[in-house]
PDB file of N, CA and C in Angstrom:
ATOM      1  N   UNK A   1     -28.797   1.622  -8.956  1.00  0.00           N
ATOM      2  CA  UNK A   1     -28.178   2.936  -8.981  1.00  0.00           C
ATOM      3  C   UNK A   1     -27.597   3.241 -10.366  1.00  0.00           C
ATOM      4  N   UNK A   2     -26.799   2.319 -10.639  1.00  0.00           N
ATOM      5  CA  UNK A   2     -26.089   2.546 -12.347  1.00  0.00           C
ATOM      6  C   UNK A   2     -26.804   1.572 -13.661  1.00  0.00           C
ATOM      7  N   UNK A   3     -27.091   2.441 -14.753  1.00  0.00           N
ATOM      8  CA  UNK A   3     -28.082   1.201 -15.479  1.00  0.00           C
ATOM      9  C   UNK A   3     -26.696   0.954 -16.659  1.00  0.00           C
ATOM     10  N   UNK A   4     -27.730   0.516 -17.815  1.00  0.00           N
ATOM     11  CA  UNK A   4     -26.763  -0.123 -19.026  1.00  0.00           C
ATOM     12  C   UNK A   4     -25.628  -0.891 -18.417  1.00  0.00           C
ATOM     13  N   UNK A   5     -24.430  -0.365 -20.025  1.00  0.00           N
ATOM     14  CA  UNK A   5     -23.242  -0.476 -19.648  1.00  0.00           C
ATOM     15  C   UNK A   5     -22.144  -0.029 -18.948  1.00  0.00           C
ATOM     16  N   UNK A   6     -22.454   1.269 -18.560  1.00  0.00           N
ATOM     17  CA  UNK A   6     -21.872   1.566 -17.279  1.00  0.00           C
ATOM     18  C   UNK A   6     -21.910   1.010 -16.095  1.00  0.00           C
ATOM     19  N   UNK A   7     -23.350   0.294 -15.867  1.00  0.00           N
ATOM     20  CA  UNK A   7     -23.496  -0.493 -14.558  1.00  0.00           C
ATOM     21  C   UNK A   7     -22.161  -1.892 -14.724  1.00  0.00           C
ATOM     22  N   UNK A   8     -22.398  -2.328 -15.813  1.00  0.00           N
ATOM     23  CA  UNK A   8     -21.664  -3.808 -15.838  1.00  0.00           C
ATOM     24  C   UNK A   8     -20.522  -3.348 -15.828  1.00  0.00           C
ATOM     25  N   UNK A   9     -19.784  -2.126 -16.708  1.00  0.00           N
ATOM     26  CA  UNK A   9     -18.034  -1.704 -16.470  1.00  0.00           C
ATOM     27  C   UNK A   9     -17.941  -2.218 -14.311  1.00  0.00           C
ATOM     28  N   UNK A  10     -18.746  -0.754 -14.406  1.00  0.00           N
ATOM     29  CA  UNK A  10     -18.446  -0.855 -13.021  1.00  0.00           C
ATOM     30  C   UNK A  10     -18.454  -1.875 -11.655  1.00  0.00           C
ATOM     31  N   UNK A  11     -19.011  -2.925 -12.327  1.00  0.00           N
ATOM     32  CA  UNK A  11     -19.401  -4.339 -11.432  1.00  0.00           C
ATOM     33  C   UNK A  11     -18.357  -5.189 -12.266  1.00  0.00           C
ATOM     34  N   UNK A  12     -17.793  -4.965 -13.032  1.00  0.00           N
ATOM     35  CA  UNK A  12     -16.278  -5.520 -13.695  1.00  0.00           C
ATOM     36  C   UNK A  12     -15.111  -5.162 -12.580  1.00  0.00           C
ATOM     37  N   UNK A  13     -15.377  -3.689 -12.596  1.00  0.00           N
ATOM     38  CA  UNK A  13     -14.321  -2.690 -12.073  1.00  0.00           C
ATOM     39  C   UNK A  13     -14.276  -3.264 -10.385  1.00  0.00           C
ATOM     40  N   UNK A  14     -15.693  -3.596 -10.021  1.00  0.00           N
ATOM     41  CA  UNK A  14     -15.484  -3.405  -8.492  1.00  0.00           C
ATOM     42  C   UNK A  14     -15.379  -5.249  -8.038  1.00  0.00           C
ATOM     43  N   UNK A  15     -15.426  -6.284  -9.374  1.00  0.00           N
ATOM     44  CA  UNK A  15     -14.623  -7.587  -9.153  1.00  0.00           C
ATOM     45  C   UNK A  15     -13.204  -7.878  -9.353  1.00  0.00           C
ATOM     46  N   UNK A  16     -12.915  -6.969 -10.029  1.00  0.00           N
ATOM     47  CA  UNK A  16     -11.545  -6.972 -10.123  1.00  0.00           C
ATOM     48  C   UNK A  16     -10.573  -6.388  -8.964  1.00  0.00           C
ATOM     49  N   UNK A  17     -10.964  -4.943  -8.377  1.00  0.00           N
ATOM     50  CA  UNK A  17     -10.523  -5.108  -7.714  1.00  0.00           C
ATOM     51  C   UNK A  17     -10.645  -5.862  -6.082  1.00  0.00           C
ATOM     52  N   UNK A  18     -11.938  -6.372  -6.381  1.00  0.00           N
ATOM     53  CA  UNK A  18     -11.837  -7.336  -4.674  1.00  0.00           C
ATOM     54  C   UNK A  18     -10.961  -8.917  -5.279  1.00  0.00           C
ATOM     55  N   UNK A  19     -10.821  -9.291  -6.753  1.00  0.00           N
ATOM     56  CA  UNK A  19      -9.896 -10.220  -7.036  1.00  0.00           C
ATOM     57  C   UNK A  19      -8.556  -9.851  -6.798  1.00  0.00           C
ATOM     58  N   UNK A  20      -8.372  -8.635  -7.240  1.00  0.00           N
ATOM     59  CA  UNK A  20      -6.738  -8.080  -6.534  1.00  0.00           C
ATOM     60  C   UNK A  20      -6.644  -8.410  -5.244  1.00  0.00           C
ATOM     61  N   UNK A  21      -7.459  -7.567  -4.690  1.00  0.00           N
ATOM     62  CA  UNK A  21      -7.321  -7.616  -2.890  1.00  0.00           C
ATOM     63  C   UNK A  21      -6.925  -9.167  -2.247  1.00  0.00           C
ATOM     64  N   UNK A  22      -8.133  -9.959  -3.038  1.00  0.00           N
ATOM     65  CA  UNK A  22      -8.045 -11.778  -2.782  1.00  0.00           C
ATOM     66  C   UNK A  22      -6.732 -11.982  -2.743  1.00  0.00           C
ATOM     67  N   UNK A  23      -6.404 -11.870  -3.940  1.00  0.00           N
ATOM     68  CA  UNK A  23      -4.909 -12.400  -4.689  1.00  0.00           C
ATOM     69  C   UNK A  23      -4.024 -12.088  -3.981  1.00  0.00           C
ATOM     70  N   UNK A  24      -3.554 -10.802  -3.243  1.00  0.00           N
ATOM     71  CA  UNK A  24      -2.868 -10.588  -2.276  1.00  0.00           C
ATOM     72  C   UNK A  24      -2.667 -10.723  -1.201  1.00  0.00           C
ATOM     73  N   UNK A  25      -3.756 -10.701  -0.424  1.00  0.00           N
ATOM     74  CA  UNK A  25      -4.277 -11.638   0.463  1.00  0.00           C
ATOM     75  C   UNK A  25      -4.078 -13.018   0.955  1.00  0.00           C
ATOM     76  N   UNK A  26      -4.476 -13.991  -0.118  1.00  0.00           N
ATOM     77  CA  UNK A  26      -3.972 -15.275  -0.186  1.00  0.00           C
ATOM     78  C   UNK A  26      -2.439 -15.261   0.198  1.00  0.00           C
ATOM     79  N   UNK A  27      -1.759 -14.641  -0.872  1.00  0.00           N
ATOM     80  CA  UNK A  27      -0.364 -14.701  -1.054  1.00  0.00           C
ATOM     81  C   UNK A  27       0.395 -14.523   0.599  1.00  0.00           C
ATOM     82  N   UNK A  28      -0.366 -13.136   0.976  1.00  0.00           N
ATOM     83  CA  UNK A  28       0.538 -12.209   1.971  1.00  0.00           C
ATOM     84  C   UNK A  28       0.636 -12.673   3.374  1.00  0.00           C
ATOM     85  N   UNK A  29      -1.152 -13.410   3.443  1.00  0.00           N
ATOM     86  CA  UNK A  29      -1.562 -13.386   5.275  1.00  0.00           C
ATOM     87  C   UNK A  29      -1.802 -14.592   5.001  1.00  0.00           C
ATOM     88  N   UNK A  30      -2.081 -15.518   3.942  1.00  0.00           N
ATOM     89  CA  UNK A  30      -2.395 -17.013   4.158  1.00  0.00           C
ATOM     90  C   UNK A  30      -3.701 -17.101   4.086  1.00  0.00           C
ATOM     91  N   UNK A  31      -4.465 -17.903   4.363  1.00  0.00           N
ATOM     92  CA  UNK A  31      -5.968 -18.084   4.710  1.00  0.00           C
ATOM     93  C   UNK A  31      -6.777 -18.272   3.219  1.00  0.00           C
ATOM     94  N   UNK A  32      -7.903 -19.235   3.235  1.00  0.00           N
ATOM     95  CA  UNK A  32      -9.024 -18.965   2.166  1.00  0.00           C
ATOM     96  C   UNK A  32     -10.142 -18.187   1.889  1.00  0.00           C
ATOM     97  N   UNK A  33      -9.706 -16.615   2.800  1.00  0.00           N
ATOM     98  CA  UNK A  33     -10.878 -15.640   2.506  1.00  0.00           C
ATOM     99  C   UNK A  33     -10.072 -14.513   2.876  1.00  0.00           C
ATOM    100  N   UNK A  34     -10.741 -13.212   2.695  1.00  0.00           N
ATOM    101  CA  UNK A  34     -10.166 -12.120   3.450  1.00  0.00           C
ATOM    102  C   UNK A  34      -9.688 -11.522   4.894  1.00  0.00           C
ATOM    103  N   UNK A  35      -8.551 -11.155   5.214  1.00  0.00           N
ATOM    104  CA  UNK A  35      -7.909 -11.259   6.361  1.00  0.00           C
ATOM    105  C   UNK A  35      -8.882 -10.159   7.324  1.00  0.00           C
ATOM    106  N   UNK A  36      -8.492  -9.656   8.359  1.00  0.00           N
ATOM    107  CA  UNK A  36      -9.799  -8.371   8.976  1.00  0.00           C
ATOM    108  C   UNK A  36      -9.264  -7.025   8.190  1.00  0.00           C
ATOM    109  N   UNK A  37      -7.775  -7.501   7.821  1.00  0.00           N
ATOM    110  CA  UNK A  37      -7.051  -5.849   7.247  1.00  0.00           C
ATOM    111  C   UNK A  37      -7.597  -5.588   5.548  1.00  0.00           C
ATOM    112  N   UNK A  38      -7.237  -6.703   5.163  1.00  0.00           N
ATOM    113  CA  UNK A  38      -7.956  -6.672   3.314  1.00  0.00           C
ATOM    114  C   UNK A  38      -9.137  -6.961   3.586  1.00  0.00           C
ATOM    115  N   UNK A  39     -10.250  -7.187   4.198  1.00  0.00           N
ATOM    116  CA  UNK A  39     -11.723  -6.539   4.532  1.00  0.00           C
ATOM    117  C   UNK A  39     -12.195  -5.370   4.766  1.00  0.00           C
ATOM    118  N   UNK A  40     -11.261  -4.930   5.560  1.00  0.00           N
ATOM    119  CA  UNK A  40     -11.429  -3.238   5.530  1.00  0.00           C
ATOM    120  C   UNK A  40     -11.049  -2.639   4.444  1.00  0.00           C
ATOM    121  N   UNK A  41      -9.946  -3.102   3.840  1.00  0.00           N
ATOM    122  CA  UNK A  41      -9.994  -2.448   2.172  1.00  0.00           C
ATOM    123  C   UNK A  41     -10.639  -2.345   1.254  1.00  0.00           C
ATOM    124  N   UNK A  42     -11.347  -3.864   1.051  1.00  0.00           N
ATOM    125  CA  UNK A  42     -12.270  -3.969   0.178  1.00  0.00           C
ATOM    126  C   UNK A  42     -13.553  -3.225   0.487  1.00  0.00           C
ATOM    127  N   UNK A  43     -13.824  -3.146   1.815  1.00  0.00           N
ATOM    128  CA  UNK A  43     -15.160  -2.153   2.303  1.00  0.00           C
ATOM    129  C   UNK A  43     -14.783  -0.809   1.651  1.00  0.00           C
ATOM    130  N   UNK A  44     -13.646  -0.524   2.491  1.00  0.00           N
ATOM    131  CA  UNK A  44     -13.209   1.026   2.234  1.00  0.00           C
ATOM    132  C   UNK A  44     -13.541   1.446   0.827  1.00  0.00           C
ATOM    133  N   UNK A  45     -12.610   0.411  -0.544  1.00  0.00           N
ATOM    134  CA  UNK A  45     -12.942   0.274  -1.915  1.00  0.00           C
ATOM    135  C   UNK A  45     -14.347   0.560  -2.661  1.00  0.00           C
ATOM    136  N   UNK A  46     -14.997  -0.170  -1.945  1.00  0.00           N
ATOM    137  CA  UNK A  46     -16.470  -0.359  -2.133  1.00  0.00           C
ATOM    138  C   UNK A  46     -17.010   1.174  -1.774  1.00  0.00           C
ATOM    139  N   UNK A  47     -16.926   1.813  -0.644  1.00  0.00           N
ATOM    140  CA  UNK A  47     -17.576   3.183  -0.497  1.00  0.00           C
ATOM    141  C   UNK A  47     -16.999   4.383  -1.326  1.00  0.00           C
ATOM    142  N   UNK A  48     -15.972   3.763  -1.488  1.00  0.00           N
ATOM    143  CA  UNK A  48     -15.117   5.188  -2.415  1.00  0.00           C
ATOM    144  C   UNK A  48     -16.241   5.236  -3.497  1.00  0.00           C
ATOM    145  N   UNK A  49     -16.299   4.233  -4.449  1.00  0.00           N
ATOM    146  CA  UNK A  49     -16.800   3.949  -6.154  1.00  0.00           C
ATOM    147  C   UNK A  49     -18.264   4.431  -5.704  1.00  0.00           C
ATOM    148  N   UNK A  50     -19.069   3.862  -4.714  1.00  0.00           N
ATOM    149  CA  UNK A  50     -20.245   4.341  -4.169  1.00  0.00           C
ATOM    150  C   UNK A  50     -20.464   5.614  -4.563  1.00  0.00           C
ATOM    151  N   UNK A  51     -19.660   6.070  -3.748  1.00  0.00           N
ATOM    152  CA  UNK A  51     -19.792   8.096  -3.431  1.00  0.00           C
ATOM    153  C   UNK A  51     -19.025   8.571  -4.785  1.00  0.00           C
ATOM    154  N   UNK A  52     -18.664   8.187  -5.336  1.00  0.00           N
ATOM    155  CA  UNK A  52     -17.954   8.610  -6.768  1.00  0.00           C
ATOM    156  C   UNK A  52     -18.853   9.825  -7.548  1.00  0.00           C
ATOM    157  N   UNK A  53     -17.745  10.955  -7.253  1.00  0.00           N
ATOM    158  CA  UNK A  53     -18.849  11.694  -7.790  1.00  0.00           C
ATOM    159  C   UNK A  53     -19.014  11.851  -9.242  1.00  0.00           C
ATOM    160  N   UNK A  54     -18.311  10.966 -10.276  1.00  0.00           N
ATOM    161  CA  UNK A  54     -18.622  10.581 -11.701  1.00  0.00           C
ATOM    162  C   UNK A  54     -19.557  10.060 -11.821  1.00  0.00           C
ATOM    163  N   UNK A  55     -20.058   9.028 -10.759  1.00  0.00           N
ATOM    164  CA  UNK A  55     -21.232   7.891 -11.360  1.00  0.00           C
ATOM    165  C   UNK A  55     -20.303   7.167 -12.425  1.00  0.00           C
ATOM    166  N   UNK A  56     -21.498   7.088 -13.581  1.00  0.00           N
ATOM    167  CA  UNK A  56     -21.067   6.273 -14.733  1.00  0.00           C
ATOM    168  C   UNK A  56     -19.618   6.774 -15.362  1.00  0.00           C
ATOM    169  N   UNK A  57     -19.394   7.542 -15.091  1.00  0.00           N
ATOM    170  CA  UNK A  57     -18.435   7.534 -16.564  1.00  0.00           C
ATOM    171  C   UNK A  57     -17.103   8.549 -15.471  1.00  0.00           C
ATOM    172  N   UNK A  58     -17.252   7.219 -14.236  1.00  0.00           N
ATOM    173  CA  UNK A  58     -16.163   6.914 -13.442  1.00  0.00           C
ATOM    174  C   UNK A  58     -14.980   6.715 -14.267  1.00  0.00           C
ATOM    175  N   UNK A  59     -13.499   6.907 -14.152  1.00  0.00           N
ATOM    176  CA  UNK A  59     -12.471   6.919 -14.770  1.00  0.00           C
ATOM    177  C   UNK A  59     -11.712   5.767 -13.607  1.00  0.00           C
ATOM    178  N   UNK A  60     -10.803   4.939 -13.947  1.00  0.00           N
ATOM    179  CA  UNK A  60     -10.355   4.136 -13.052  1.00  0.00           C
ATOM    180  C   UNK A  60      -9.102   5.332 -12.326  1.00  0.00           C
ATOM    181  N   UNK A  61      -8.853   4.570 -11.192  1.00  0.00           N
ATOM    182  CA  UNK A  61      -8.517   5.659  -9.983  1.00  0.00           C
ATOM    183  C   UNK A  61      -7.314   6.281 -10.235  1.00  0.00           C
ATOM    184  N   UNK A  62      -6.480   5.559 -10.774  1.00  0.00           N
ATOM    185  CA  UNK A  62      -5.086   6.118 -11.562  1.00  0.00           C
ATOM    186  C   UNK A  62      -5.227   7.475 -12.567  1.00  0.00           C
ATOM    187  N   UNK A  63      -6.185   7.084 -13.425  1.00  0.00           N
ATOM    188  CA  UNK A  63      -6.516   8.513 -14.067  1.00  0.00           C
ATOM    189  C   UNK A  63      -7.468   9.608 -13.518  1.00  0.00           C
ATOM    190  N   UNK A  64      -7.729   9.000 -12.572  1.00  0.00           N
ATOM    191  CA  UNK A  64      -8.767  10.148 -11.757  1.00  0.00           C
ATOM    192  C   UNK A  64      -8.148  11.245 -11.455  1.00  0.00           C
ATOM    193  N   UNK A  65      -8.849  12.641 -11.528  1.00  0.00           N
ATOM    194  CA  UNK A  65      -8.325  13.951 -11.075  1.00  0.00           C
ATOM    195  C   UNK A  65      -8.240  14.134 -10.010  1.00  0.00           C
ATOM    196  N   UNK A  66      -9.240  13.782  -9.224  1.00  0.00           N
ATOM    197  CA  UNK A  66      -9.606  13.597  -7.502  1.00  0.00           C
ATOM    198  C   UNK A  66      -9.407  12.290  -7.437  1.00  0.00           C
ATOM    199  N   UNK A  67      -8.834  12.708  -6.179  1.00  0.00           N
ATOM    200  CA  UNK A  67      -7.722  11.342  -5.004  1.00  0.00           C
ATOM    201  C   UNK A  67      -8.974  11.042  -4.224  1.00  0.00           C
ATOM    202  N   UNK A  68     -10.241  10.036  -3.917  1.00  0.00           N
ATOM    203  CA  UNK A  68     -10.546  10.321  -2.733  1.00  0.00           C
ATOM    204  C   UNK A  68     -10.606   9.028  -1.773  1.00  0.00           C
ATOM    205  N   UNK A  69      -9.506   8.368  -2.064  1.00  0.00           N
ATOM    206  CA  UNK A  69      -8.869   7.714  -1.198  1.00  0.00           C
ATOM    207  C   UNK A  69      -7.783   8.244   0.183  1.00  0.00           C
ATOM    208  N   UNK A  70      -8.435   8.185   1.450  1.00  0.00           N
ATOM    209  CA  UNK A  70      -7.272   8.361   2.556  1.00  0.00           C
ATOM    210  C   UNK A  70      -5.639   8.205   2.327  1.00  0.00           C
ATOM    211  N   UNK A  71      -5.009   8.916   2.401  1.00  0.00           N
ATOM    212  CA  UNK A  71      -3.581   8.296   2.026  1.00  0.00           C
ATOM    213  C   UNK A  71      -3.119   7.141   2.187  1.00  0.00           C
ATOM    214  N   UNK A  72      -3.518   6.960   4.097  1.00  0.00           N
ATOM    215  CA  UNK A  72      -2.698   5.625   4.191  1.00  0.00           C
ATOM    216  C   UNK A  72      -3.303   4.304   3.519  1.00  0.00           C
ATOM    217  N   UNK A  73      -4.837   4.621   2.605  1.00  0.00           N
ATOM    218  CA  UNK A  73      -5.102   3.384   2.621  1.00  0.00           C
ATOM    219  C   UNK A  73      -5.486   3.462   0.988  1.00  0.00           C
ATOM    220  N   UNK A  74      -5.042   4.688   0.191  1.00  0.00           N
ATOM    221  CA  UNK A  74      -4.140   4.260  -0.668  1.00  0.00           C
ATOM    222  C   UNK A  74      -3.073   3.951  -0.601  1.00  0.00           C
ATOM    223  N   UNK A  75      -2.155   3.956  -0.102  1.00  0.00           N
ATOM    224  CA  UNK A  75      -1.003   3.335  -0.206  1.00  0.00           C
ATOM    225  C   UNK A  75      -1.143   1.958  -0.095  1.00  0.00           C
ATOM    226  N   UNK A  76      -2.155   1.704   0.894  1.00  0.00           N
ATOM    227  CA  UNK A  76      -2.459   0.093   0.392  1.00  0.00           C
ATOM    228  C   UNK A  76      -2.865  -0.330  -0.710  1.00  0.00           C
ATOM    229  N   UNK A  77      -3.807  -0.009  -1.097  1.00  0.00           N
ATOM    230  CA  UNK A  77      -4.544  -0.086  -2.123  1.00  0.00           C
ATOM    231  C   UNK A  77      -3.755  -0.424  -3.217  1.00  0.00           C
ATOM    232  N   UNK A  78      -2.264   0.649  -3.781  1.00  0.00           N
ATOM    233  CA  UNK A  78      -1.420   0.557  -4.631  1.00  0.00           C
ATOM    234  C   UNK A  78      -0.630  -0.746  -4.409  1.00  0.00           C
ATOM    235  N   UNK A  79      -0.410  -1.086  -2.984  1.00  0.00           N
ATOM    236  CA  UNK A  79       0.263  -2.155  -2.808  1.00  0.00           C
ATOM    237  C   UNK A  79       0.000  -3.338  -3.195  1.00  0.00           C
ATOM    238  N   UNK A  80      -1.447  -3.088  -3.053  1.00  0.00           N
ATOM    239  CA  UNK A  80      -1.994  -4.479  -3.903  1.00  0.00           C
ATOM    240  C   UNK A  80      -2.296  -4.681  -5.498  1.00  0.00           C
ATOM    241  N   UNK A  81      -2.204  -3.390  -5.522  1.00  0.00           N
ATOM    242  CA  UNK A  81      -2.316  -3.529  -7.561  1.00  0.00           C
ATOM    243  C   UNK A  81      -1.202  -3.781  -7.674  1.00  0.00           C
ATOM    244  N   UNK A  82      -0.210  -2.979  -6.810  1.00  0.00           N
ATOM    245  CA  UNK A  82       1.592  -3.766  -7.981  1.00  0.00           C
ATOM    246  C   UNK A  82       1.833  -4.857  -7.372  1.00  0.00           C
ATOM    247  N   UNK A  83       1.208  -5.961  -6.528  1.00  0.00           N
ATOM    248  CA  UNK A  83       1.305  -6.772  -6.632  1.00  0.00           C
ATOM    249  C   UNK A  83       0.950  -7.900  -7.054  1.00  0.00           C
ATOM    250  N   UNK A  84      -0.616  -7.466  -7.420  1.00  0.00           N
ATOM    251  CA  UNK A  84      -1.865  -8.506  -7.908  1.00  0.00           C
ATOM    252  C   UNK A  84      -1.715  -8.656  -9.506  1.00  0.00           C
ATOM    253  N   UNK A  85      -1.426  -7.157  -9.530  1.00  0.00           N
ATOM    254  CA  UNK A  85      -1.568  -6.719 -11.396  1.00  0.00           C
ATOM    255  C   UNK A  85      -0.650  -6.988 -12.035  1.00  0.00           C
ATOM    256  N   UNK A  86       0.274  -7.437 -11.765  1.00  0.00           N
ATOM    257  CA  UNK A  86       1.205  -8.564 -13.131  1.00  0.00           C
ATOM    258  C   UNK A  86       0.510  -9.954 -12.757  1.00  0.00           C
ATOM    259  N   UNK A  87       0.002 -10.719 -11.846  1.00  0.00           N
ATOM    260  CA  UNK A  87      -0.165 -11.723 -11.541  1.00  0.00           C
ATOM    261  C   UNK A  87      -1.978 -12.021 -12.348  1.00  0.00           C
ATOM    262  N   UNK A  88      -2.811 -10.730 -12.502  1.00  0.00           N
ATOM    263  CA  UNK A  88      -4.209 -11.210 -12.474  1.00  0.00           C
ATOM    264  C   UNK A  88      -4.154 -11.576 -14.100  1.00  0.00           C
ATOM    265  N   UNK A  89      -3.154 -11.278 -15.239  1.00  0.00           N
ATOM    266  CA  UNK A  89      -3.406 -12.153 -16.471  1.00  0.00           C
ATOM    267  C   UNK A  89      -3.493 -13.484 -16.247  1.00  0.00           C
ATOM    268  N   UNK A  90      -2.705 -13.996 -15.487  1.00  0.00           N
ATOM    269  CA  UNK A  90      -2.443 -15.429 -15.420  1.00  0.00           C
ATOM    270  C   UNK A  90      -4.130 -16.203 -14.635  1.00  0.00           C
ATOM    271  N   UNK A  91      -4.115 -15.250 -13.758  1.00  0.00           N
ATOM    272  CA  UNK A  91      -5.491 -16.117 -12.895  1.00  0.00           C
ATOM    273  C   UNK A  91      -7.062 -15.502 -13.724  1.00  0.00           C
ATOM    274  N   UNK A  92      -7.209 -13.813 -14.154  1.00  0.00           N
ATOM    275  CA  UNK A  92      -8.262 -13.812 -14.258  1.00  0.00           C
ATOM    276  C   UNK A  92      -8.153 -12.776 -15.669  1.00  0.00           C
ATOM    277  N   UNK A  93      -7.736 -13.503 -16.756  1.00  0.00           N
ATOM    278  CA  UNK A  93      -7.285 -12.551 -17.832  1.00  0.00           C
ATOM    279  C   UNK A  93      -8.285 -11.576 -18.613  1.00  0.00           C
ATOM    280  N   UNK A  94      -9.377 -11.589 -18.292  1.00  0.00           N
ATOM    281  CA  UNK A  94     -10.265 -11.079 -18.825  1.00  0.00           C
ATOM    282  C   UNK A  94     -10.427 -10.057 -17.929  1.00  0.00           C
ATOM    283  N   UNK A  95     -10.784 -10.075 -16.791  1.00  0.00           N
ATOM    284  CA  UNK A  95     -10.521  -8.798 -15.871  1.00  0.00           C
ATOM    285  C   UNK A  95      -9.714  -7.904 -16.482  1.00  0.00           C
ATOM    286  N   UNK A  96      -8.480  -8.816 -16.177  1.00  0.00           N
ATOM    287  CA  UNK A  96      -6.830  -7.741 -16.420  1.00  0.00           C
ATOM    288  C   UNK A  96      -7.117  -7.027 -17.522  1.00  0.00           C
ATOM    289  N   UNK A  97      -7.710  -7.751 -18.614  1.00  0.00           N
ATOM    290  CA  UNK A  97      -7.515  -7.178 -20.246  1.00  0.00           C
ATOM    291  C   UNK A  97      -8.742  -5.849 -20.195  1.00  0.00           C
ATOM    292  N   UNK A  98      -9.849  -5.994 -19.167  1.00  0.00           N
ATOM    293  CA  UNK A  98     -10.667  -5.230 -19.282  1.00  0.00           C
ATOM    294  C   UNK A  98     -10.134  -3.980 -18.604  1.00  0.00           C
ATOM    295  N   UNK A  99      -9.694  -4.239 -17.345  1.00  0.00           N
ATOM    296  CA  UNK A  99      -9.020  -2.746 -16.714  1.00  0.00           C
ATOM    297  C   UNK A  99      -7.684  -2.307 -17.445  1.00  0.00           C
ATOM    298  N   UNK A 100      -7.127  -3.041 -18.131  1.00  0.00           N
ATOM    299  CA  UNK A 100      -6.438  -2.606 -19.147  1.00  0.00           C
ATOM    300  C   UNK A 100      -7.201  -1.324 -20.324  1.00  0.00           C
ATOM    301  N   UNK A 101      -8.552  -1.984 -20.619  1.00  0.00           N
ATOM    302  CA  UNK A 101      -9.121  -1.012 -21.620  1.00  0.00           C
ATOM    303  C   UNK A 101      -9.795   0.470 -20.964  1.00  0.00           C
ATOM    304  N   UNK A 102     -10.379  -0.505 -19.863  1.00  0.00           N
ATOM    305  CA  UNK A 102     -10.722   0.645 -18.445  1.00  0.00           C
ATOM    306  C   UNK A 102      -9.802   1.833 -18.559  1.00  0.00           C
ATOM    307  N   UNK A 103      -8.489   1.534 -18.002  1.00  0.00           N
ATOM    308  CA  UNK A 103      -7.545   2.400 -18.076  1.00  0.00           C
ATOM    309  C   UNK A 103      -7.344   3.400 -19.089  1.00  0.00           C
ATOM    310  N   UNK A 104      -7.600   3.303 -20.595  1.00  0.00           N
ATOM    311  CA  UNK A 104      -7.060   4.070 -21.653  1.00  0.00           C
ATOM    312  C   UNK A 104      -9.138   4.891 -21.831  1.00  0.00           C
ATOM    313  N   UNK A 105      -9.894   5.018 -21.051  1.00  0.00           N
ATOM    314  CA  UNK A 105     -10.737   5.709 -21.304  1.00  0.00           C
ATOM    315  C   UNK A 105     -10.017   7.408 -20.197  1.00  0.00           C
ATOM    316  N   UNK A 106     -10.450   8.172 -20.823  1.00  0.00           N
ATOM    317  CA  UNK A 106      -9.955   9.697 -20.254  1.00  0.00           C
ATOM    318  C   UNK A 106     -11.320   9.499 -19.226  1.00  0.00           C
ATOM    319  N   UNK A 107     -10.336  10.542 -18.411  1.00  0.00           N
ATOM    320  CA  UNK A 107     -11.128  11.308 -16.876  1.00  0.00           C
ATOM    321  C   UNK A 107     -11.984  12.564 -17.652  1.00  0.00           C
ATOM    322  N   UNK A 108     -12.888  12.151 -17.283  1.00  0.00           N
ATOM    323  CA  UNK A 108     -13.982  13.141 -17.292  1.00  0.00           C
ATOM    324  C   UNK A 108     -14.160  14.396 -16.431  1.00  0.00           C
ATOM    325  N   UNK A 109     -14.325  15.676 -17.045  1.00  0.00           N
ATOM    326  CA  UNK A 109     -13.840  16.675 -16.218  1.00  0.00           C
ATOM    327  C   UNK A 109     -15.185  16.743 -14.841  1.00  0.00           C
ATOM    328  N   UNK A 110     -14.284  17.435 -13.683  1.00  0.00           N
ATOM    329  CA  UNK A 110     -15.107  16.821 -12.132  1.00  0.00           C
ATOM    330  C   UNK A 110     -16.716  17.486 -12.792  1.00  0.00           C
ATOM    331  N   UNK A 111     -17.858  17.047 -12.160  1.00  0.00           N
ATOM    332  CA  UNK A 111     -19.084  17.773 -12.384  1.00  0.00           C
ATOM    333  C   UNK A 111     -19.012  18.876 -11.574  1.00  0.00           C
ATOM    334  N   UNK A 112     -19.890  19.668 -11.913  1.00  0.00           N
ATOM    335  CA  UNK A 112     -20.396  21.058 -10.777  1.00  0.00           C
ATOM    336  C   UNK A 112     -20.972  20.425  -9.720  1.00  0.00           C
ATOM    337  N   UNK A 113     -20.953  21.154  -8.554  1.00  0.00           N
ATOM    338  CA  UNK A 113     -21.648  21.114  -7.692  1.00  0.00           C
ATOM    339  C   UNK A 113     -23.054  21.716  -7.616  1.00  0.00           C
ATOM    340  N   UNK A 114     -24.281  21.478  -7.355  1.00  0.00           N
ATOM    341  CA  UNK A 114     -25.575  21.865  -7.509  1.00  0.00           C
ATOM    342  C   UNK A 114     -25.775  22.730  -6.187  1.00  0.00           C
TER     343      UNK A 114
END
């Protein structure tokens, strides 16, 4: 679906955050894999970026103009970045440093509809 370097941002973008999800996970519910509740997140996660109507030159979700995350499950979602995201330098610093750079690219204005 996504070629070049946009494909690899975005397969950066979409390990990092199922390493967040992990990381919290571990911490929150115990266990060595995903609980049934941070499975449904990470699914949920996964279809958002899917249907993204940027494609490539997706903006990470914080700078996004459009929300199109459900409320309640952004609010999860956030729960696990402020909790994962001081913690993922230490475990996966190259991630962190990359959605760090992720972050300072601008939102691209929404496309037209055809």
């Amino acid at each position: 679906m996504w070629t070049g370097s946009a494909a690899a941002r975005l397969r950066r973008e979409m390990t990092t955050v199922h390493r967040m999800i992990l990381l919290s996970c571990r911490a929150r519910h115990g266990g060595a894999g995903l609980c049934l509740a941070c499975d449904e997140l990470w699914r949920y996660a996964q279809a958002r970026v899917e249907r993204c109507p940027f494609h490539e030159d997706k903006p990470t979700c914080a700078r996004c103009t459009i929300h199109c995350y459900k409320p309640s499950m952004r609010e999860r979602i956030k729960d696990v970045m402020r909790y994962a995201g001081p913690r993922m330098i230490w475990r996966h610093p190259l991630l962190a440093l990359g959605h760090v750079l992720d972050s300072r690219r601008p939102a691209p204005e929404l496309p037209r509809k055809r």
